[in-house]
C-alpha atoms as a PDB file:
ATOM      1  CA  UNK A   1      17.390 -44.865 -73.347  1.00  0.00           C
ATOM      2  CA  UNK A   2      15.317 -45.816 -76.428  1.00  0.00           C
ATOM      3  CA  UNK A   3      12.761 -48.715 -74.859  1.00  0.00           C
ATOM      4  CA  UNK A   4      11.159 -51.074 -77.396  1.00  0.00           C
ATOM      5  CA  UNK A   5       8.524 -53.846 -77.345  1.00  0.00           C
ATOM      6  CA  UNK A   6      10.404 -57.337 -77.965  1.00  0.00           C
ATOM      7  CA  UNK A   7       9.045 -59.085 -80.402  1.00  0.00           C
ATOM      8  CA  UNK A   8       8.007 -56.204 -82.890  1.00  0.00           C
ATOM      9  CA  UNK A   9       8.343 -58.382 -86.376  1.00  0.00           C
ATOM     10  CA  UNK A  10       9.051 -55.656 -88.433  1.00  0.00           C
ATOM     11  CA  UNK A  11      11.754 -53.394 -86.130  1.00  0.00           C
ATOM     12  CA  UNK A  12      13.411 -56.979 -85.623  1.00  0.00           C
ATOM     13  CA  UNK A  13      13.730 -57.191 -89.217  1.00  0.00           C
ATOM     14  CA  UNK A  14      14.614 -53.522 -90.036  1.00  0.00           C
ATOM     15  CA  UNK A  15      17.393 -54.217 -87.188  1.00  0.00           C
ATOM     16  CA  UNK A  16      18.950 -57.491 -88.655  1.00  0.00           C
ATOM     17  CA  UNK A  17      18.872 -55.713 -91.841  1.00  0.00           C
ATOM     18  CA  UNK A  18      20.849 -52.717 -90.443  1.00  0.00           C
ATOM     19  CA  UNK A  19      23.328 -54.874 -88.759  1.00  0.00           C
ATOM     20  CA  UNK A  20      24.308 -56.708 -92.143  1.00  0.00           C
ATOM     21  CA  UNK A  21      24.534 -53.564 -93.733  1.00  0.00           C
ATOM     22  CA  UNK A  22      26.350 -52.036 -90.837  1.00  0.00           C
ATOM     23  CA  UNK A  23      29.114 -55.521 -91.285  1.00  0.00           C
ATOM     24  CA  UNK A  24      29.164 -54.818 -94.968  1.00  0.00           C
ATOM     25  CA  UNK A  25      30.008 -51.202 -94.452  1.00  0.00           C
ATOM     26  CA  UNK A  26      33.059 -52.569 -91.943  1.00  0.00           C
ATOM     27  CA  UNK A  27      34.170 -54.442 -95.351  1.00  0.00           C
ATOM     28  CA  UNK A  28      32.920 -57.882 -93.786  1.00  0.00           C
ATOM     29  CA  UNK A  29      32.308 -60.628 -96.326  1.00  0.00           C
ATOM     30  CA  UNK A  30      29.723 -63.387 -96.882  1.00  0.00           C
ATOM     31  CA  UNK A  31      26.507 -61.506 -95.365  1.00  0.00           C
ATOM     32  CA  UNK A  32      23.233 -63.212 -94.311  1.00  0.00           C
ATOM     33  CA  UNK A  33      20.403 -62.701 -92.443  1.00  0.00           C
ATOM     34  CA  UNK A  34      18.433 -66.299 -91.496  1.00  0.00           C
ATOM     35  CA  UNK A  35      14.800 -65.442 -90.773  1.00  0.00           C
ATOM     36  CA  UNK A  36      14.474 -68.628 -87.908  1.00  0.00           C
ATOM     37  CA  UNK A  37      11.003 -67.060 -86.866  1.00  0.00           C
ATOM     38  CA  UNK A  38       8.751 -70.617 -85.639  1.00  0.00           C
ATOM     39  CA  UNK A  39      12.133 -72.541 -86.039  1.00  0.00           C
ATOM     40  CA  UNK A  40      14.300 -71.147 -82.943  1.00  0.00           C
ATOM     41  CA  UNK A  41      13.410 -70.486 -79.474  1.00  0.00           C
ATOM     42  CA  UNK A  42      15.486 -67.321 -78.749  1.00  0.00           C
ATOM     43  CA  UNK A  43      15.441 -65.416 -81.876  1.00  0.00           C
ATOM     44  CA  UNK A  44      13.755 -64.172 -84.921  1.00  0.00           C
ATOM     45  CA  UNK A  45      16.740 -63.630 -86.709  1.00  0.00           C
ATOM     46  CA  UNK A  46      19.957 -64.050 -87.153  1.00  0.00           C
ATOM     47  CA  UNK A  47      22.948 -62.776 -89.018  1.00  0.00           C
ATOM     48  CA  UNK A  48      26.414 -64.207 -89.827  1.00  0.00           C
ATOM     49  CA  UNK A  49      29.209 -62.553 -91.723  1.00  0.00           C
ATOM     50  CA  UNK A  50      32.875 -63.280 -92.381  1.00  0.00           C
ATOM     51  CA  UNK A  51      35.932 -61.115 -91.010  1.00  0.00           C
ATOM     52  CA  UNK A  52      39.249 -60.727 -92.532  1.00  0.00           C
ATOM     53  CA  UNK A  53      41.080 -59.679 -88.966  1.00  0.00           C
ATOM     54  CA  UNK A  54      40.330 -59.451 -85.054  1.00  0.00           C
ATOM     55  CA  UNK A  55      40.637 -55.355 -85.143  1.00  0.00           C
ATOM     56  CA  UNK A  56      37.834 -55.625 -88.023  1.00  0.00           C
ATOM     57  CA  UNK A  57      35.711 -57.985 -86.528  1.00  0.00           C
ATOM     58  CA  UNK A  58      36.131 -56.135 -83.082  1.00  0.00           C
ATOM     59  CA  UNK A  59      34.997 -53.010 -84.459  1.00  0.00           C
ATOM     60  CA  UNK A  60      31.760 -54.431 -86.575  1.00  0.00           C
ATOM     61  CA  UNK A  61      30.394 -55.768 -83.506  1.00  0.00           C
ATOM     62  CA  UNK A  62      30.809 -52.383 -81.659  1.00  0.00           C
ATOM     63  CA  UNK A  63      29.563 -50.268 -84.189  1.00  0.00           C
ATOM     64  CA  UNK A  64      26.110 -52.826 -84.595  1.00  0.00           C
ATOM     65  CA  UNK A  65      25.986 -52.619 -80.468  1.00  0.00           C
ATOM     66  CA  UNK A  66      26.323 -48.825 -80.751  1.00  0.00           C
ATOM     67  CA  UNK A  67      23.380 -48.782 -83.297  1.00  0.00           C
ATOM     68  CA  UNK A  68      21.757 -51.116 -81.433  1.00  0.00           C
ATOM     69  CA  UNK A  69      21.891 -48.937 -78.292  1.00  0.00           C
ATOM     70  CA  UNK A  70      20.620 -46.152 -80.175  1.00  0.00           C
ATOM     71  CA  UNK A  71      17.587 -48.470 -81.494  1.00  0.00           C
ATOM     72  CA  UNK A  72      16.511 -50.018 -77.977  1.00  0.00           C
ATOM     73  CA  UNK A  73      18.358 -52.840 -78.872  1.00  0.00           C
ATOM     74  CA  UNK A  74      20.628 -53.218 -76.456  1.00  0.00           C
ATOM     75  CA  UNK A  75      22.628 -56.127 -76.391  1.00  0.00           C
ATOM     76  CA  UNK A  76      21.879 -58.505 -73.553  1.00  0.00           C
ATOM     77  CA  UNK A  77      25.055 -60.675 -73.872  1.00  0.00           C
ATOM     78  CA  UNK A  78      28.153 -60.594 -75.833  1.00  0.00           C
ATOM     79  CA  UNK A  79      31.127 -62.796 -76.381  1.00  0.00           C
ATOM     80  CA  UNK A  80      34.162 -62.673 -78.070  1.00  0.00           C
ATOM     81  CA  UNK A  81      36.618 -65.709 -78.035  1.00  0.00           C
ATOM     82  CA  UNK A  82      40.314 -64.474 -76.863  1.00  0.00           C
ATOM     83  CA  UNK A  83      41.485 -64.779 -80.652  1.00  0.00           C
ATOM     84  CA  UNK A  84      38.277 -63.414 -81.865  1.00  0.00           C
ATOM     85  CA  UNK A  85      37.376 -65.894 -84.248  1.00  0.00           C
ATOM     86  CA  UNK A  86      33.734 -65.918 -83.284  1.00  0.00           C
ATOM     87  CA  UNK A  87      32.046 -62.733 -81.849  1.00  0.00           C
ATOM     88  CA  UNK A  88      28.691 -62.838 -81.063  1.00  0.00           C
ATOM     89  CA  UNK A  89      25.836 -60.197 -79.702  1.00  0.00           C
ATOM     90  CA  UNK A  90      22.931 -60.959 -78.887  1.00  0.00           C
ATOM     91  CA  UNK A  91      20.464 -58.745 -79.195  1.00  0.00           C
ATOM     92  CA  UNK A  92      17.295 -61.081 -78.017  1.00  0.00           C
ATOM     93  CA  UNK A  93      15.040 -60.735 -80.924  1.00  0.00           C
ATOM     94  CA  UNK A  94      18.374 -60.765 -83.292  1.00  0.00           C
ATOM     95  CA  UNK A  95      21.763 -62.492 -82.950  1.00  0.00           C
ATOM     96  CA  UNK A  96      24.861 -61.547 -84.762  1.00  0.00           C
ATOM     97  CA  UNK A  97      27.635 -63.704 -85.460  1.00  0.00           C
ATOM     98  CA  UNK A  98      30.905 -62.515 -87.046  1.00  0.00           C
ATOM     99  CA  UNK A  99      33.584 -65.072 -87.637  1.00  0.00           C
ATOM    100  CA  UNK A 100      36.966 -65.397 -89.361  1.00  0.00           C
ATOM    101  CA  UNK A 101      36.507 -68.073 -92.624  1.00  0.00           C
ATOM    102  CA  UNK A 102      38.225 -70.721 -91.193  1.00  0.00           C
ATOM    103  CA  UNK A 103      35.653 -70.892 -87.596  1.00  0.00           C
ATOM    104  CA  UNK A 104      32.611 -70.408 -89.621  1.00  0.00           C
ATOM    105  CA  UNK A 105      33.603 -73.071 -92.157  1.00  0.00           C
ATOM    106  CA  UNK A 106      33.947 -75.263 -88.633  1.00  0.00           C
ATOM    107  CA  UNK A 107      31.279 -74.462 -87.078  1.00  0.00           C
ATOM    108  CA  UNK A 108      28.846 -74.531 -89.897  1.00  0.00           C
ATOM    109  CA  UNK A 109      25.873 -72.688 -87.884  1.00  0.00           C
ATOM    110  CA  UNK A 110      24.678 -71.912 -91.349  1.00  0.00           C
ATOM    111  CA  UNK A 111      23.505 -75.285 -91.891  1.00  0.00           C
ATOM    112  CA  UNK A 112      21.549 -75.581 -88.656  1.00  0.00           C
ATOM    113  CA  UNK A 113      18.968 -73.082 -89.971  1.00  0.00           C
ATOM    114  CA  UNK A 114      19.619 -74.615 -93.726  1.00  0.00           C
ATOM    115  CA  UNK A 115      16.002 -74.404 -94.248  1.00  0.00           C
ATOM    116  CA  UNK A 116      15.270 -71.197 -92.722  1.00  0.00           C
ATOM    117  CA  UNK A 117      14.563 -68.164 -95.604  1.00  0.00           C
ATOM    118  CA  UNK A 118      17.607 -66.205 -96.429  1.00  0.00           C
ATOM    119  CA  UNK A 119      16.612 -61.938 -96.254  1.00  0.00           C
ATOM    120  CA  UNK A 120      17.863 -59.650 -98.554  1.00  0.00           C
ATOM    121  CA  UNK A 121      19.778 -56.839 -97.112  1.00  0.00           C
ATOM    122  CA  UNK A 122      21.602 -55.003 -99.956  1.00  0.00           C
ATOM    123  CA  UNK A 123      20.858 -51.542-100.279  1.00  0.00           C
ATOM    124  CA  UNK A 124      19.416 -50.558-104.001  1.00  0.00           C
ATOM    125  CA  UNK A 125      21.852 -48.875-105.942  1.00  0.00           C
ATOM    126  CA  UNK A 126      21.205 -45.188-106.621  1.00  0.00           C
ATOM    127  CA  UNK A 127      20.122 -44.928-110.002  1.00  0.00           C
ATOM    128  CA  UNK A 128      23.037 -43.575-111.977  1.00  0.00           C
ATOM    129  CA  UNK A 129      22.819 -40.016-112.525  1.00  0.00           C
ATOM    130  CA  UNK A 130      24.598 -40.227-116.044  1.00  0.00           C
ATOM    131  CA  UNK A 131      22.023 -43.042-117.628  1.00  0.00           C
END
């Protein structure tokens, strides 16, 4: 097992990074990362996206726990509501959220952290071999 030092700024941010990108591969929608560094207790960042179904959403999560795993970042809770509307994983250092549209509207953790700085995540786009 891959071991890591918590608290490592930039693996923590390489991680959250990798787990949007990892929910945007799994054709979630509405992607951030909230960088709550000196604003939350438990975490230096966290990352929400949106899920069209509870087989989707199901198998986001698991594929960011099995990178995690690989990464040292093993997840040291999970939860997933019996309709999976909300899944969470927390990672320490990072927390994921996937929810369906309707739960996150709800819920609104968004605006908890409303003045925390949003992190890009996108990939660049390959320059395009025909110009």
């Amino acid at each position: 097992m891959v071991t890591r030092t918590i608290g490592n700024q930039k693996e923590n941010l390489e991680f959250a990074i990798e787990c949007a990108r990892i929910f945007h591969d799994d054709k979630c929608d509405d992607i951030v990362i909230l960088d709550v560094r000196g604003r939350s207790q438990v975490a230096d960042y966290v990352v929400i996206g949106s899920g069209t179904s509870d087989r989707q959403m199901n198998s986001a999560i698991d594929d960011a726990e099995k990178m995690g795993d690989g990464r040292g970042y093993s997840a040291a809770r999970t939860n997933r509501d019996e309709r999976s509307t909300w899944l969470l994983a927390d990672f320490v250092d990072v927390i994921v959220h996937l929810f369906e549209p309707e739960t996150r509207a709800y819920y609104d953790i968004e605006m908890l952290w409303g003045d925390s700085p949003r992190i890009e995540w996108r990939r660049e786009k390959a320059a395009d071999p025909e110009g």
